[in-house]
Protein backbone atom coordinates (compact mmCIF):
# COMPACT_ATOMS: atom_id res chain seq x y z
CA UNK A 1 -1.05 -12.78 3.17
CA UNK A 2 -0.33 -11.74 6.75
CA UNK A 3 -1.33 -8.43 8.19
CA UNK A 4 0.74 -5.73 9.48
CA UNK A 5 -1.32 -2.67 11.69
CA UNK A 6 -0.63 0.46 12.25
CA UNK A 7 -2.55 3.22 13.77
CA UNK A 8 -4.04 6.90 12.36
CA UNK A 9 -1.58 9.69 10.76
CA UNK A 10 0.93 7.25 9.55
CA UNK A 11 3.26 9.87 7.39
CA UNK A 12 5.64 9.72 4.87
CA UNK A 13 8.10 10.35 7.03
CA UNK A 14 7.58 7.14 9.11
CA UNK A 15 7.13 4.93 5.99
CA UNK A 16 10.27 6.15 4.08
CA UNK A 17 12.30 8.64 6.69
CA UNK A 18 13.89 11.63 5.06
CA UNK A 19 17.56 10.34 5.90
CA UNK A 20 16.95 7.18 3.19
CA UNK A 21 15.74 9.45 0.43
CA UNK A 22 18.82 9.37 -1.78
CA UNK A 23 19.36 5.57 -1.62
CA UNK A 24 20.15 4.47 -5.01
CA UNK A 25 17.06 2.20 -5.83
CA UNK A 26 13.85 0.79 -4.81
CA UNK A 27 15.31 -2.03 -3.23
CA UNK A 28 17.21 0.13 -1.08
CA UNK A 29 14.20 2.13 0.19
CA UNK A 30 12.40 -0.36 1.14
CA UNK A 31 15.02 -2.32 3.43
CA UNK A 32 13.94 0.75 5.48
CA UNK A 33 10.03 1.02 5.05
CA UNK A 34 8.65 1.69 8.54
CA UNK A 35 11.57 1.38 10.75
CA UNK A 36 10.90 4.56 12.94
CA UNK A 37 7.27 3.03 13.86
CA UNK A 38 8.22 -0.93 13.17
CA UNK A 39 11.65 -1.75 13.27
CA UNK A 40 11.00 -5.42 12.18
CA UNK A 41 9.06 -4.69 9.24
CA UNK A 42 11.37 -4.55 6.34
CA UNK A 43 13.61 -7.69 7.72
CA UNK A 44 9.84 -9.77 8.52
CA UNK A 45 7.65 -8.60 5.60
CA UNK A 46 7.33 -11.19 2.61
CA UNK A 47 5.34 -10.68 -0.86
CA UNK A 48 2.23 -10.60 -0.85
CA UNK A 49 1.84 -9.24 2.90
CA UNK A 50 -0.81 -6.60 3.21
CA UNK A 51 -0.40 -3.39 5.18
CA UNK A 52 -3.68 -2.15 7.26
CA UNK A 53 -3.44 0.95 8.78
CA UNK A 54 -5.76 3.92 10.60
CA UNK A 55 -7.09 7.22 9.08
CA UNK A 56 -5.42 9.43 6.79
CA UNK A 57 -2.30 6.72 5.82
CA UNK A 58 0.10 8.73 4.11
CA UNK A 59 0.23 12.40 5.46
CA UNK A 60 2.84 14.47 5.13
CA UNK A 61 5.02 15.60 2.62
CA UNK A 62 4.02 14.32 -1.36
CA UNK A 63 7.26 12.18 -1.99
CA UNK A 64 6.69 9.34 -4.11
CA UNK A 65 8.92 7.01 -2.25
CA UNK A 66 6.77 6.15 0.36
CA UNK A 67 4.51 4.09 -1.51
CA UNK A 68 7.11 2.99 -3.60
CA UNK A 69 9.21 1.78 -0.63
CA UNK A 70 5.85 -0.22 0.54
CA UNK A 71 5.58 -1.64 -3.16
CA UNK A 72 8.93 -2.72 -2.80
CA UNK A 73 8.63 -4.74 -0.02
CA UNK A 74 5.97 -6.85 -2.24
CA UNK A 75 3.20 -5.84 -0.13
CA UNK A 76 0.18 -6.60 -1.92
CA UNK A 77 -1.78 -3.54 -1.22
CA UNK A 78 -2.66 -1.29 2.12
CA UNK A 79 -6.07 -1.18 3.57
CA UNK A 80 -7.03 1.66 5.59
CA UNK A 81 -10.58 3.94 6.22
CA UNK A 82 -8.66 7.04 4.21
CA UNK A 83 -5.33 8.15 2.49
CA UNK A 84 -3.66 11.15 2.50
CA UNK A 85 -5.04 12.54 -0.99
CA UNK A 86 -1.30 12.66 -2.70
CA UNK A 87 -0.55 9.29 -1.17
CA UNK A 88 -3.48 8.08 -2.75
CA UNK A 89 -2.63 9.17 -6.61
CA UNK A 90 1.48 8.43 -5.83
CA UNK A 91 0.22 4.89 -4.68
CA UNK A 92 -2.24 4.62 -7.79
CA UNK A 93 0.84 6.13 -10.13
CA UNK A 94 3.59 3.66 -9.42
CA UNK A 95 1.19 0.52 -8.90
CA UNK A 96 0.53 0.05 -5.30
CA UNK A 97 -2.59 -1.15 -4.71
CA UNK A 98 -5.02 0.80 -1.93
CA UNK A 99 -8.25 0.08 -0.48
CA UNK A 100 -10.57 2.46 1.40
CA UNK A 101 -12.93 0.14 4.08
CA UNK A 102 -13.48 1.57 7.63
CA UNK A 103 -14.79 -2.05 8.79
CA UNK A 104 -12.24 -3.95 7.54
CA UNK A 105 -9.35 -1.72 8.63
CA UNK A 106 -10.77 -1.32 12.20
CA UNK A 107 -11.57 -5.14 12.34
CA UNK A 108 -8.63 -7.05 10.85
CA UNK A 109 -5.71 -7.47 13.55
CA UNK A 110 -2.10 -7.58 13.17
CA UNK A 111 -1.06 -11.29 11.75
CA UNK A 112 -4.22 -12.21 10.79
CA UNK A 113 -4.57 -13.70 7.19
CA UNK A 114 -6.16 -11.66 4.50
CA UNK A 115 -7.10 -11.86 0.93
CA UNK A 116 -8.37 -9.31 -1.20
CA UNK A 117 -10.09 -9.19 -4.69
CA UNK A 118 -9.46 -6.02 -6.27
CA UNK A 119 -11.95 -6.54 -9.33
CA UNK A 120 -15.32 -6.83 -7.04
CA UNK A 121 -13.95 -5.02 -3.70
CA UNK A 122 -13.86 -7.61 -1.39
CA UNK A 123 -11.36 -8.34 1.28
CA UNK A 124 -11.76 -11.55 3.08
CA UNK A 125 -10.19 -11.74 6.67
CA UNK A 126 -9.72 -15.49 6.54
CA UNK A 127 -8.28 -16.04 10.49
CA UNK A 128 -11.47 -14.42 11.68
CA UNK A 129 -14.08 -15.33 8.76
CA UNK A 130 -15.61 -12.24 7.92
CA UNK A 131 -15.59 -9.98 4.85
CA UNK A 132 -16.29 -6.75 4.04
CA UNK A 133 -17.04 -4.93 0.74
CA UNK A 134 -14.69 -2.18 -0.82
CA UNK A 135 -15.14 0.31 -3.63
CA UNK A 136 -13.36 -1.52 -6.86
CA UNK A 137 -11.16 0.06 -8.55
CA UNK A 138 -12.33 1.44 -11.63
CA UNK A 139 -11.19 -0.29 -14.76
CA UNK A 140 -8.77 2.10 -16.01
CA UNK A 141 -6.88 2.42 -12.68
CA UNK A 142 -7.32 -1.64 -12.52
CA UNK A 143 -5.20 -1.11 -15.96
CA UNK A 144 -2.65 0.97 -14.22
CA UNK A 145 -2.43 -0.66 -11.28
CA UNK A 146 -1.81 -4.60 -13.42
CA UNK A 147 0.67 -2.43 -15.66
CA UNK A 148 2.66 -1.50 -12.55
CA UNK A 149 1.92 2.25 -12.69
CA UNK A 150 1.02 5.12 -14.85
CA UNK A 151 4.09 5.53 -17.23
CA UNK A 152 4.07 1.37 -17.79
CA UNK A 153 0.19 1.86 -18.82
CA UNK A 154 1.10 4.46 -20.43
CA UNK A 155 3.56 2.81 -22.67
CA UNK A 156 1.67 -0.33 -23.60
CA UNK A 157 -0.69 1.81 -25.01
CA UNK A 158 2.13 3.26 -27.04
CA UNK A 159 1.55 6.73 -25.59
CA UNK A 160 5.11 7.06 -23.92
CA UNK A 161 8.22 5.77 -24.40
């Protein structure tokens, strides 16, 4: 999974700008995640790719479209030392994937090639060798998270429809 860097303050607004906010699905949204601060990114980004980014990823306003236009890009999950607090639960609530790791976020460059376990924490920045040890997730947002969000958890367990 290649990475893609960005630096602190990244807001909603620059992941998903306001003027795409009525497209008419995901797929729509994210042919324009990140144009205003990378416009390559949508048009270069493959599954799997991983987003690392600065402090407080995700400021702004509390739209749920900007994670989901990240998630539907297929990127794998964003790494960064902290997340907007609303990001965080909208990224946790639709599926996307987020890791909090100072180190690894400040370390790991732009096209380098990095895995990450979600079960024991660990990201692995395989171009330069090193690793660096995240909080897991907690098994019930592990659940939500493998589900694909809150309200497909929700209704395996037969709690929604």
């Amino acid at each position: 999974m290649k990475v893609y860097k960005y630096g602190d303050n990244v807001d909603t607004d620059v992941i998903i700008p306001a003027r795409y906010l009525n497209a008419p699905d995901e797929k729509s949204l994210a042919s324009h995640c990140m144009e205003d601060i990378d416009a390559s990114f949508a048009s270069t980004v493959e599954q799997g790719d991983i987003i690392v980014a600065g402090n407080n990823f995700g400021c702004g306003s509390s739209r749920e479209h900007a994670p989901l236009s990240i998630k539907a890009c297929g990127v794998k999950c964003v790494i960064a030392p902290s997340f907007a607090r609303i990001f965080y639960r909208n990224a946790i609530n639709i599926g996307l994937p987020i890791m909090e790791c100072p180190e690894a976020a400040e370390a790991i460059q732009a096209g380098d090639t990095v895995s990450v376990d979600f079960a024991s924490g660990v990201i692995t920045d395989e171009t330069q060798g090193k690793t660096w040890q995240a909080a897991p997730f907690p098994e019930f947002v592990n659940r939500i998270i493998e589900a694909g969000g809150l309200l497909n958890s929700l209704k395996a367990r037969g709690v929604a429809k």
